[in-house]
C-alpha atoms as a PDB file:
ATOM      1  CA  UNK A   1      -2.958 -48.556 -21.034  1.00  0.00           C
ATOM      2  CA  UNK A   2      -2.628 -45.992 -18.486  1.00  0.00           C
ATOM      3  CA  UNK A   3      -2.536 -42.247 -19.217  1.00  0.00           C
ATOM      4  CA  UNK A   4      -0.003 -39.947 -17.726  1.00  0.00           C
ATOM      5  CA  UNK A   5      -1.446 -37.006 -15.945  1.00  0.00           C
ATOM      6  CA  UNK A   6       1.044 -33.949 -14.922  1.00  0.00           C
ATOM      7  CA  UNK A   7       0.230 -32.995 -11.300  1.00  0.00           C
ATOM      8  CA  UNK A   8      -0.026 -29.198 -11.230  1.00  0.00           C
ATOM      9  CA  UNK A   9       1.063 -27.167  -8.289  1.00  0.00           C
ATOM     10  CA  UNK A  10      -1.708 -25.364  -6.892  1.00  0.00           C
ATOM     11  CA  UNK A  11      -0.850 -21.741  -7.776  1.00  0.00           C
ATOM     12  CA  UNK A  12      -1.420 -18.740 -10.143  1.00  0.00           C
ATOM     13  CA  UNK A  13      -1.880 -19.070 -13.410  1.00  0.00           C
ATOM     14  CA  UNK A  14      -0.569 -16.293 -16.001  1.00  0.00           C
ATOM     15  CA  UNK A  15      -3.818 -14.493 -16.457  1.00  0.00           C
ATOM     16  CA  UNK A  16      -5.092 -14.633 -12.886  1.00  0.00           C
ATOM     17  CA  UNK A  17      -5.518 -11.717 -10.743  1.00  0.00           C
ATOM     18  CA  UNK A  18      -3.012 -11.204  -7.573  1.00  0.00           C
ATOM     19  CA  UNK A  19      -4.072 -12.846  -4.202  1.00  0.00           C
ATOM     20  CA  UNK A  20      -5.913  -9.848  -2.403  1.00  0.00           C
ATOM     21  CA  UNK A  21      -3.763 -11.270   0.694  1.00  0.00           C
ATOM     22  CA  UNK A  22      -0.613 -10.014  -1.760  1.00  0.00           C
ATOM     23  CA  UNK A  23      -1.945  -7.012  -2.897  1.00  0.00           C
ATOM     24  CA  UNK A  24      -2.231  -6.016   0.517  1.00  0.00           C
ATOM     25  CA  UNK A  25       0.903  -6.456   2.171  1.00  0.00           C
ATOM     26  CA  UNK A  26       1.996  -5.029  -0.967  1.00  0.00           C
ATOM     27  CA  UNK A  27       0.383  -1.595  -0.841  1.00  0.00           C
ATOM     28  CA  UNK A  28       1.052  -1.441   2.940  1.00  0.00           C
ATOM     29  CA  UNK A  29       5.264  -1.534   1.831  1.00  0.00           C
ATOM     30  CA  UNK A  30       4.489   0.818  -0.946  1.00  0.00           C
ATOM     31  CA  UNK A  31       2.605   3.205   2.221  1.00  0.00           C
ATOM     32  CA  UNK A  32       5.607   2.842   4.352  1.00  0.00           C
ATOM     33  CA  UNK A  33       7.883   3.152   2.114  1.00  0.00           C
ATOM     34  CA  UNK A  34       6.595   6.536   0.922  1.00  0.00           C
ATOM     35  CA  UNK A  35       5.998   7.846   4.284  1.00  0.00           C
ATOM     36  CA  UNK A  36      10.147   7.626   4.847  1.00  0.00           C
ATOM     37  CA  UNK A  37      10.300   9.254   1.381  1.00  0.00           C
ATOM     38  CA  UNK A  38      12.307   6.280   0.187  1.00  0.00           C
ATOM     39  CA  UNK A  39      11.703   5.237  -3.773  1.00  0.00           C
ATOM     40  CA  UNK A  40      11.705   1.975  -4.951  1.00  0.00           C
ATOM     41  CA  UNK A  41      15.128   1.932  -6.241  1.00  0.00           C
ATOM     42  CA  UNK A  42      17.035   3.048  -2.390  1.00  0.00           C
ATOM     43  CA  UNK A  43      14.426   0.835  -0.940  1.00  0.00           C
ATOM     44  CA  UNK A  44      15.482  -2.038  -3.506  1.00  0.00           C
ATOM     45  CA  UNK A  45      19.470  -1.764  -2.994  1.00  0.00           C
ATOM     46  CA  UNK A  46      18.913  -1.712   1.028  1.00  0.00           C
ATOM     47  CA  UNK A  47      17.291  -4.860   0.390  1.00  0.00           C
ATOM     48  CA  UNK A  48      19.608  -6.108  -2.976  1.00  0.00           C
ATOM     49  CA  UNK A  49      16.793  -5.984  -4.835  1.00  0.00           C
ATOM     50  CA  UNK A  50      15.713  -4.210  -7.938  1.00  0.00           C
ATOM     51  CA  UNK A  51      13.281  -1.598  -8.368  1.00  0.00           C
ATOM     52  CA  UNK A  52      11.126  -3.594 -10.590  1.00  0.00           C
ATOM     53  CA  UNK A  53      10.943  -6.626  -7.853  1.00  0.00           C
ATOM     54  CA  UNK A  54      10.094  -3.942  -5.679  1.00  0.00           C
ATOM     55  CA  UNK A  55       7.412  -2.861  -7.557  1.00  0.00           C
ATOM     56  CA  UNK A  56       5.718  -6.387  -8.229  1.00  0.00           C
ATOM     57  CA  UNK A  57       5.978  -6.536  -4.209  1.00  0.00           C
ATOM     58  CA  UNK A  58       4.276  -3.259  -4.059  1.00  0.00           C
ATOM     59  CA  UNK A  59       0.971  -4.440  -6.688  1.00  0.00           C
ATOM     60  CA  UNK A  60       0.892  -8.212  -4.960  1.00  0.00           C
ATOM     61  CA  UNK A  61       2.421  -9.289  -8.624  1.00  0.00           C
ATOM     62  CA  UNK A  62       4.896 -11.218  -6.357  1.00  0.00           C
ATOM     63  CA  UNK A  63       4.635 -12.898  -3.456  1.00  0.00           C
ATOM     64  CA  UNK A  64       6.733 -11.677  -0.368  1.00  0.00           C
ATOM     65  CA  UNK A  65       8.708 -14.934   1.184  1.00  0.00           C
ATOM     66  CA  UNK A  66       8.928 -14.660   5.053  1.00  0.00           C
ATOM     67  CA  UNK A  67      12.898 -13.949   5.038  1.00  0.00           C
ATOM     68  CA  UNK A  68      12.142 -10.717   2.478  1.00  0.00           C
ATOM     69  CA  UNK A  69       8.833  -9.672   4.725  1.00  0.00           C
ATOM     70  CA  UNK A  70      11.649  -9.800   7.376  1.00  0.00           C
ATOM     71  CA  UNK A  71      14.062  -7.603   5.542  1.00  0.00           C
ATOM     72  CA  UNK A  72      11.770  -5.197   4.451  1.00  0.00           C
ATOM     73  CA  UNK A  73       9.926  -5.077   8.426  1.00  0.00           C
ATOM     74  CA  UNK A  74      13.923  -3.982   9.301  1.00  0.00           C
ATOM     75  CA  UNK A  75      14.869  -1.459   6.502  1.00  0.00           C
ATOM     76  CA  UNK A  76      11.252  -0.021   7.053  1.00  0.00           C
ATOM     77  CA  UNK A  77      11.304   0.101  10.935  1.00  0.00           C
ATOM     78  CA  UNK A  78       7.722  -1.379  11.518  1.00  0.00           C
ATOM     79  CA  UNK A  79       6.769  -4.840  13.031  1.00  0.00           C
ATOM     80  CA  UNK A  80       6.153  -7.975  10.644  1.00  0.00           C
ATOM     81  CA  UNK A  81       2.574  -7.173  11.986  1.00  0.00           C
ATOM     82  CA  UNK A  82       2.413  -4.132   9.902  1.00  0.00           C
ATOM     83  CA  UNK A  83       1.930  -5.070   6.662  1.00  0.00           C
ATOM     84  CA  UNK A  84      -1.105  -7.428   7.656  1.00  0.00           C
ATOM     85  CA  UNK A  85      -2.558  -4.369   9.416  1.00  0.00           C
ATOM     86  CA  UNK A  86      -5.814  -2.793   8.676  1.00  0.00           C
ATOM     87  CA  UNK A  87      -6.866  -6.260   7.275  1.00  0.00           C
ATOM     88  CA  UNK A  88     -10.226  -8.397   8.063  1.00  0.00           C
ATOM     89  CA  UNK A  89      -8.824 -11.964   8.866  1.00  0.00           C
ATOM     90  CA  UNK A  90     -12.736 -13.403   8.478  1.00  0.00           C
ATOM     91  CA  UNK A  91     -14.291 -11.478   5.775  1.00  0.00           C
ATOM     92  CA  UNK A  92     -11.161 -11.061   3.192  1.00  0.00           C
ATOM     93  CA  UNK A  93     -11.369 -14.869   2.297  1.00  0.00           C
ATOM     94  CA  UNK A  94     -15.208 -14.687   2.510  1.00  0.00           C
ATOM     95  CA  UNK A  95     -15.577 -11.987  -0.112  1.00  0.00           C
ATOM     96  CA  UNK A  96     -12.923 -13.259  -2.438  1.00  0.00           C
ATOM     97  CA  UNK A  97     -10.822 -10.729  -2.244  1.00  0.00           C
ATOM     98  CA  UNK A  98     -11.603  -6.673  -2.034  1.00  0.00           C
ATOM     99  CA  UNK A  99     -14.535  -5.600  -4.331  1.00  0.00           C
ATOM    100  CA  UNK A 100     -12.333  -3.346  -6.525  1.00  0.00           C
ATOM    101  CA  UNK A 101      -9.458  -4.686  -8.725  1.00  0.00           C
ATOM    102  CA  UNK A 102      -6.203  -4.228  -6.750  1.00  0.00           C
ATOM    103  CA  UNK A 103      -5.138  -0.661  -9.012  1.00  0.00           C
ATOM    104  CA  UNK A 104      -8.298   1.051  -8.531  1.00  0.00           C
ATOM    105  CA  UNK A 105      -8.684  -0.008  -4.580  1.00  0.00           C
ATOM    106  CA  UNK A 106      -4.624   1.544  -4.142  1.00  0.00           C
ATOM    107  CA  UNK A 107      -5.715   4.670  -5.947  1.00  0.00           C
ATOM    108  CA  UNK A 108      -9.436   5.486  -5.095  1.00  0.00           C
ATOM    109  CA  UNK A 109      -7.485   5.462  -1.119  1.00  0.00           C
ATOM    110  CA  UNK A 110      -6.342   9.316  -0.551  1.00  0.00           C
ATOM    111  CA  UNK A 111      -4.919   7.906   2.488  1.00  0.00           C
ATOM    112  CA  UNK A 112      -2.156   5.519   0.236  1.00  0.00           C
ATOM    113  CA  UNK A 113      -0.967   8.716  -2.326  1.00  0.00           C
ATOM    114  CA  UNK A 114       2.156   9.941  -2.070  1.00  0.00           C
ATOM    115  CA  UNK A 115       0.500  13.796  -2.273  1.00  0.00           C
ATOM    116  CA  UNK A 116      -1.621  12.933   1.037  1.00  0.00           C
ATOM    117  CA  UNK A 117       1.866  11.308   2.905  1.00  0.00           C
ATOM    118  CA  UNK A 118       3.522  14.153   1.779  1.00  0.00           C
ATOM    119  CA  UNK A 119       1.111  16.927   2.649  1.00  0.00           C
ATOM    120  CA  UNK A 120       0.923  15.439   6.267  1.00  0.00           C
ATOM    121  CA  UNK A 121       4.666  15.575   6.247  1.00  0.00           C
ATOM    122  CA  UNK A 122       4.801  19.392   5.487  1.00  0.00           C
ATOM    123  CA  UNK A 123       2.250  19.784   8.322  1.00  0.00           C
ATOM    124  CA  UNK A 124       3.655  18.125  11.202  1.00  0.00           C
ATOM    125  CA  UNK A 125       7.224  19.962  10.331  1.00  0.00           C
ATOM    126  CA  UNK A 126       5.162  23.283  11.362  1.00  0.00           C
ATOM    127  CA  UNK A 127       6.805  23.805  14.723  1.00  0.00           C
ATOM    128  CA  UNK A 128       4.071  26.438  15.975  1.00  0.00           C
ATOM    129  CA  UNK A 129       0.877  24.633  17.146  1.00  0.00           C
ATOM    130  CA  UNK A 130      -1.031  27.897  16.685  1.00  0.00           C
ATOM    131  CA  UNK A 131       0.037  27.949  13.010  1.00  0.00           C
ATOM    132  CA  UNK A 132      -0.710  24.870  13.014  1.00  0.00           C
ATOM    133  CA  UNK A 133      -4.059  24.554  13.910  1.00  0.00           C
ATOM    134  CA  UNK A 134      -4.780  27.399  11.904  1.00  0.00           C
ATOM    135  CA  UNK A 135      -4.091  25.854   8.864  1.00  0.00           C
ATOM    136  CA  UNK A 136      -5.913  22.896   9.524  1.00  0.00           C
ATOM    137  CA  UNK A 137      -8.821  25.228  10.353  1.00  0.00           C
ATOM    138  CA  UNK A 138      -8.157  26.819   6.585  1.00  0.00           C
ATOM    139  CA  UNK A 139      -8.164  23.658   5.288  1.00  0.00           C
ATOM    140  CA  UNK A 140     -11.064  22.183   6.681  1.00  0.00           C
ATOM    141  CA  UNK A 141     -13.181  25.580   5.639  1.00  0.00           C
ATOM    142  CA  UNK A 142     -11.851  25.150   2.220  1.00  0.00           C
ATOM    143  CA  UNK A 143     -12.996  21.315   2.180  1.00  0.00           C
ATOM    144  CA  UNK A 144     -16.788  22.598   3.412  1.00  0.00           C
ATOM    145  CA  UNK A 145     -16.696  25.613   0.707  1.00  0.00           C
ATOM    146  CA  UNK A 146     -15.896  22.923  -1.880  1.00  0.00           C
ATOM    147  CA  UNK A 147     -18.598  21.087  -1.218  1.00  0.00           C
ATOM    148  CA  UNK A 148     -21.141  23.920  -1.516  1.00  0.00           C
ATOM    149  CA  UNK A 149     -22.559  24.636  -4.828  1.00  0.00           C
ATOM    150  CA  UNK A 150     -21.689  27.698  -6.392  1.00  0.00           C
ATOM    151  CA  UNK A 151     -23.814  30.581  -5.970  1.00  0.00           C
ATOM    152  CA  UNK A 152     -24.963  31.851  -9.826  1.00  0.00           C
END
C-alpha cells in the first residue's frame, strides 16, 4: 500500500530566522523612510498598508513582493536599486546570512538610527558654511577628547 506524502513548499518555517536578503531591503526602507521623517503609519496609508505590515517589511519578517518594492521605490523617491544597495551579491549567500542576528546588526549601525539621520538633518539646515564647519570641527574635537582617558 502506498503512503501519502504532503509536498511542502520550500519556505520558512515558524521558528526560522528572516532571509538576510529580507532583512536587508527591510532596514534599507526603514533608513529611507526615516531620512524623509515619515513614520510607519503615513508611510503605511501612502501605500494602504498598516503600520504593523510596515514594520514586518522593515525587520525582513515579511517578504516585499515586486509590485509593493515598486510602491514603496515611488512613495520613497529612490530607485528599485536602492534597497539592494550596500549589499555583497557573492559573499551574502556564502556566509549564510550577516554574522549578527538581524536586531543587533540594525542597531549596532549608528549610520541606520533615527538620532544619527536626524542629527545630519539639523546640520545640513545650517545655512552658513563657516558655522558649519565649525561645528563639525567641535564635534570632531569632542569625539577625540572622548576617547582620551581621563586625567586623575
Amino acid at each position: 500500500m502506498a503512503t501519502h506524502q504532503q509536498i511542502r513548499r520550500p519556505g520558512r518555517q515558524k521558528g526560522d530566522k528572516p532571509n538576510p536578503i529580507d532583512v536587508h531591503v527591510g532596514s534599507r526602507v526603514r533608513l529611507r523612510r526615516n531620512m524623509l521623517g515619515l513614520s510607519q503609519e503615513k508611510l503605511g496609508e501612502a501605500i494602504g498598508l498598516t503600520f504593523q505590515q510596515v514594520q514586518k517589511y522593515e525587520r525582513g519578517a515579511n517578504r516585499i513582493g515586486a509590485s509593493r518594492l515598486h510602491d514603496l521605490s515611488r512613495v520613497l523617491d529612490v530607485p528599485v536599486s536602492f534597497f539592494f544597495d550596500d549589499m555583497d551579491p557573492v559573499r551574502a549567500p556564502a556566509i549564510g546570512g550577516f554574522a549578527e542576528p538581524a536586531a543587533e546588526a540594525f542597531d549596532s549601525d549608528p549610520l541606520r538610527r533615527r538620532e544619527t539621520v536626524e542629527l545630519v538633518s539639523a546640520y545640513y539646515r545650517i545655512e552658513d558654511p563657516a558655522l558649519r564647519r565649525r561645528l563639525f570641527e567641535l564635534a570632531r574635537a569632542l569625539a577625540v577628547g572622548a576617547e582620551r582617558p581621563a586625567a586623575k
